[in-house]
C-alpha atoms as a PDB file:
ATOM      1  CA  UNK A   1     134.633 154.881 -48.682  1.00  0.00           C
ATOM      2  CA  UNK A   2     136.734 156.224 -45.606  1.00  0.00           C
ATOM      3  CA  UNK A   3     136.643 152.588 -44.352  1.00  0.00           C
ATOM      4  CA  UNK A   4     138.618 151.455 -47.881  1.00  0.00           C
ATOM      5  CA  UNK A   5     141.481 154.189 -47.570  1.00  0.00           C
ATOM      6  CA  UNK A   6     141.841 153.327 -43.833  1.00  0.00           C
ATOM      7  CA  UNK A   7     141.965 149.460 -44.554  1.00  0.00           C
ATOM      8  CA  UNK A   8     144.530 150.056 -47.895  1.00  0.00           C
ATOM      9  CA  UNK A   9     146.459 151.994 -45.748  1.00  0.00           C
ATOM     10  CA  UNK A  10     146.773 149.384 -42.449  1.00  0.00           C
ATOM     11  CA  UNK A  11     147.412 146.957 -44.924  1.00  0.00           C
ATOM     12  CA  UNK A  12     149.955 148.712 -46.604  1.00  0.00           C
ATOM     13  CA  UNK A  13     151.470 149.799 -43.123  1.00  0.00           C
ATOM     14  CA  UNK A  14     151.477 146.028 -42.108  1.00  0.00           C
ATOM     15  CA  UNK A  15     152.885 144.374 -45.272  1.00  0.00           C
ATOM     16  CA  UNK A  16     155.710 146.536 -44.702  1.00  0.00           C
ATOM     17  CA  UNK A  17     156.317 146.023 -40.533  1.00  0.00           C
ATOM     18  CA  UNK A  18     156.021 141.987 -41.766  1.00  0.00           C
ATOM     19  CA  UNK A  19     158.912 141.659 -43.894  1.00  0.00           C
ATOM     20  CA  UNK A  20     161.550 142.965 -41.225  1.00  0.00           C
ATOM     21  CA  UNK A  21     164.410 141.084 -42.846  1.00  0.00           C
ATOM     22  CA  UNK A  22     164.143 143.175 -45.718  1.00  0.00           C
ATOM     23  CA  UNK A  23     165.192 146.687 -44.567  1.00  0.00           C
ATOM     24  CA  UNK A  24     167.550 148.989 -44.642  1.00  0.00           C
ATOM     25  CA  UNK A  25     168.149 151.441 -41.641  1.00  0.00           C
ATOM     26  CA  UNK A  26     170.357 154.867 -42.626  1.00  0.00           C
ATOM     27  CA  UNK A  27     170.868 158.125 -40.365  1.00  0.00           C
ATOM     28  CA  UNK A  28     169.858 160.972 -41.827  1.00  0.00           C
ATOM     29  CA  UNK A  29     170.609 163.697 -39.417  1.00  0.00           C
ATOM     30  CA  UNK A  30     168.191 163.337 -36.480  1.00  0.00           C
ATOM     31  CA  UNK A  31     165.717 161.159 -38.704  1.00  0.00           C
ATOM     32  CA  UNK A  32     166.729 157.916 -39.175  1.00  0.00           C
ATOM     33  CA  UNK A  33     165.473 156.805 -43.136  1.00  0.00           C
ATOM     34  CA  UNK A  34     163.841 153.334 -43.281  1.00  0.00           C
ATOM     35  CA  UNK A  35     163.132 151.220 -46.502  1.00  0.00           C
ATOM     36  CA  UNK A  36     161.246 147.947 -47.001  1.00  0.00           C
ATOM     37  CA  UNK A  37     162.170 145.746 -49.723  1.00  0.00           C
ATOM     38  CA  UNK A  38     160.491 143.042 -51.819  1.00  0.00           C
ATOM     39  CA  UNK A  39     162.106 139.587 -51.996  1.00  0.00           C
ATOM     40  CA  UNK A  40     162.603 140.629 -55.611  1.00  0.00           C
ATOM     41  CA  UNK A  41     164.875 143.823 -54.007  1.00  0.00           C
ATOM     42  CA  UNK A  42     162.599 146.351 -55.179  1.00  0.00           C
ATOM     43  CA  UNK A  43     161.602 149.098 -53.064  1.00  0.00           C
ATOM     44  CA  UNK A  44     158.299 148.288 -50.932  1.00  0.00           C
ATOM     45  CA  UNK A  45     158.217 151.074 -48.851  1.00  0.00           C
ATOM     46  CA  UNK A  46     160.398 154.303 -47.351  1.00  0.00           C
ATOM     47  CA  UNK A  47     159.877 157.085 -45.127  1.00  0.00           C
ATOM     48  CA  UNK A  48     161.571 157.931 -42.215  1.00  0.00           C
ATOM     49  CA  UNK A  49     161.320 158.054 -38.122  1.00  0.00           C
ATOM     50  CA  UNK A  50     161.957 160.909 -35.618  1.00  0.00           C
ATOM     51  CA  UNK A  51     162.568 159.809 -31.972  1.00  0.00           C
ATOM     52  CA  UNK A  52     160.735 155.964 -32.958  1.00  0.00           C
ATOM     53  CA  UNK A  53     158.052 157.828 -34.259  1.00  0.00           C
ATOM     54  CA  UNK A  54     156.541 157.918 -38.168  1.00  0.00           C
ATOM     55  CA  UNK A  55     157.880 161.415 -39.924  1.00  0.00           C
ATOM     56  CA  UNK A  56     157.475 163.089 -42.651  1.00  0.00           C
ATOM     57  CA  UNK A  57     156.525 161.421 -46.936  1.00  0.00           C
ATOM     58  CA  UNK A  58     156.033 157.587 -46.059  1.00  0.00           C
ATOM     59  CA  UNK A  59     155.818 156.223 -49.627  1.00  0.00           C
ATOM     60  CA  UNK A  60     154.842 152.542 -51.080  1.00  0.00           C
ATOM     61  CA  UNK A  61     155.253 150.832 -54.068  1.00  0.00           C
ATOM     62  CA  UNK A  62     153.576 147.738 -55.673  1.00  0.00           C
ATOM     63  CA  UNK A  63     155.991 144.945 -57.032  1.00  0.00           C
ATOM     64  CA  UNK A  64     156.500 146.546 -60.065  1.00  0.00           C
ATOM     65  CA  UNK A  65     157.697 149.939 -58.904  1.00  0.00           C
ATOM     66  CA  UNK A  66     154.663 151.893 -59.088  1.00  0.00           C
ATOM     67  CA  UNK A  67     153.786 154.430 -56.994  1.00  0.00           C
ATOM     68  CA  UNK A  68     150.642 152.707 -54.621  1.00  0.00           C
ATOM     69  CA  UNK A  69     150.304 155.703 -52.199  1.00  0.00           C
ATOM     70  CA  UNK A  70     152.294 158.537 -50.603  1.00  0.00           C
ATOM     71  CA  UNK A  71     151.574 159.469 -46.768  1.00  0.00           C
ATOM     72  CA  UNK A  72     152.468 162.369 -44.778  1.00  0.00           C
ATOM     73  CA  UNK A  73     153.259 162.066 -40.717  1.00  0.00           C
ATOM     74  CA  UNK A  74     154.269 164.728 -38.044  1.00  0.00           C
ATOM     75  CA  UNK A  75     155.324 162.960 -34.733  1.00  0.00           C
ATOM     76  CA  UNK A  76     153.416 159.403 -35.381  1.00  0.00           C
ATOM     77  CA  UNK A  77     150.530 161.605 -36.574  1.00  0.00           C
ATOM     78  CA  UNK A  78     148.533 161.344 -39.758  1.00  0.00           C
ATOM     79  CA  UNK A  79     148.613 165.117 -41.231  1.00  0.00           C
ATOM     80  CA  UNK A  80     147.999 166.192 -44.634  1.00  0.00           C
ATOM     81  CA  UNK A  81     147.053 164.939 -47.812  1.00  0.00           C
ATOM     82  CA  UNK A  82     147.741 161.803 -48.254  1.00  0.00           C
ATOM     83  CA  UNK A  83     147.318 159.737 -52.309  1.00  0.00           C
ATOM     84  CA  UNK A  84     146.348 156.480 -52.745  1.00  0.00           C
ATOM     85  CA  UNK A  85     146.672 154.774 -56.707  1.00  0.00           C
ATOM     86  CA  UNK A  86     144.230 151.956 -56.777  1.00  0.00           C
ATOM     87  CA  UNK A  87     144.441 151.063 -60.904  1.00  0.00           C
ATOM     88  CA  UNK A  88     142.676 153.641 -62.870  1.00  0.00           C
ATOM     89  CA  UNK A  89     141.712 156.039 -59.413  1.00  0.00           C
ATOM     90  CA  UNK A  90     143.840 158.053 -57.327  1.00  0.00           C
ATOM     91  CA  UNK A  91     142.531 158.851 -53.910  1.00  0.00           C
ATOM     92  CA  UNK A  92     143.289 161.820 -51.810  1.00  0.00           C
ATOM     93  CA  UNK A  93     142.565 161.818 -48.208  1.00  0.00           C
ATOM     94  CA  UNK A  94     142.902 165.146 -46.331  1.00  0.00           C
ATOM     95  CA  UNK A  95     144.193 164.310 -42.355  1.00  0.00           C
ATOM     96  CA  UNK A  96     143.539 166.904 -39.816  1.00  0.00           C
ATOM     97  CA  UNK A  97     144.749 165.431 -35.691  1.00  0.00           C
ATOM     98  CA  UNK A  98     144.751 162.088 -37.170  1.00  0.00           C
ATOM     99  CA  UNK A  99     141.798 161.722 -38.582  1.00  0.00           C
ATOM    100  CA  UNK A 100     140.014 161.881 -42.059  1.00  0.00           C
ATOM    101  CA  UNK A 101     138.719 165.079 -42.821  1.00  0.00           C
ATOM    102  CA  UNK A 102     137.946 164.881 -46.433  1.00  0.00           C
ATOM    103  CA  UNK A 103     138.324 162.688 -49.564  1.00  0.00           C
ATOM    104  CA  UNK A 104     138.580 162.762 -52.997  1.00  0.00           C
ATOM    105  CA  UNK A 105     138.761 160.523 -55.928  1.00  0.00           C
ATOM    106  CA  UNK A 106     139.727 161.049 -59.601  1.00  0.00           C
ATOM    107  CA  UNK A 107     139.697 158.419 -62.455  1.00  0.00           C
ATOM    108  CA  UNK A 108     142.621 158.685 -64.914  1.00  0.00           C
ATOM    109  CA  UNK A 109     140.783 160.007 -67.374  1.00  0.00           C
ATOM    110  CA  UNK A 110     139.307 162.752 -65.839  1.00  0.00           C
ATOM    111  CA  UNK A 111     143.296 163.594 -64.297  1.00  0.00           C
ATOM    112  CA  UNK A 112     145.324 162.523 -67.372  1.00  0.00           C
ATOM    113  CA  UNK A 113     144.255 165.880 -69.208  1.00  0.00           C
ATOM    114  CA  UNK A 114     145.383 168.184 -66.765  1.00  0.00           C
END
């Protein structure tokens, strides 16, 4: 299972480094906000870097618009809880030093009563 989340999320990380002609660079104090597009112009991807590094919510979106997962970074470091939407599940990874600590999974039905 672990192996999954860490190959969505390297693919999701290397869809958006691929398409470098679509993005959008904006300073945002000392963070500079980056977001991927789709050919279609819809939002693939946007988070933001601190001093070239990955900081802070990192979140992707499929073609449609939907949410496909929402990462968390602290100086190029994995940290936090990080949710992945895979059709009816939602995965959530707990980081701890860059690594996978725990993880959960939820269908939709057992989430959509809550």
């Amino acid at each position: 299972m672990k192996k999954y989340i860490i190959m969505t999320a390297l693919l999701l990380s290397g869809i958006a480094f691929a398409q470098d002609n679509n993005v959008k660079l904006e300073a945002v104090g000392d963070l500079v906000k980056t977001t991927y597009y789709f050919d279609n112009g819809k939002t693939q991807q946007e988070g933001f870097y601190k001093n070239g590094k990955l900081e802070g919510i990192w979140t992707s979106y499929d073609i449609n618009g939907a949410k496909t997962a929402v990462a968390t970074y602290k100086g190029g470091e994995k940290v936090g809880k990080w949710f992945f939407w895979n059709n009816e599940v939602l995965h959530e990874v707990d980081y701890s030093q860059s690594k996978i600590a725990a993880v959960k999974t939820w269908k939709k039905d057992s989430v959509a009563n809550n």
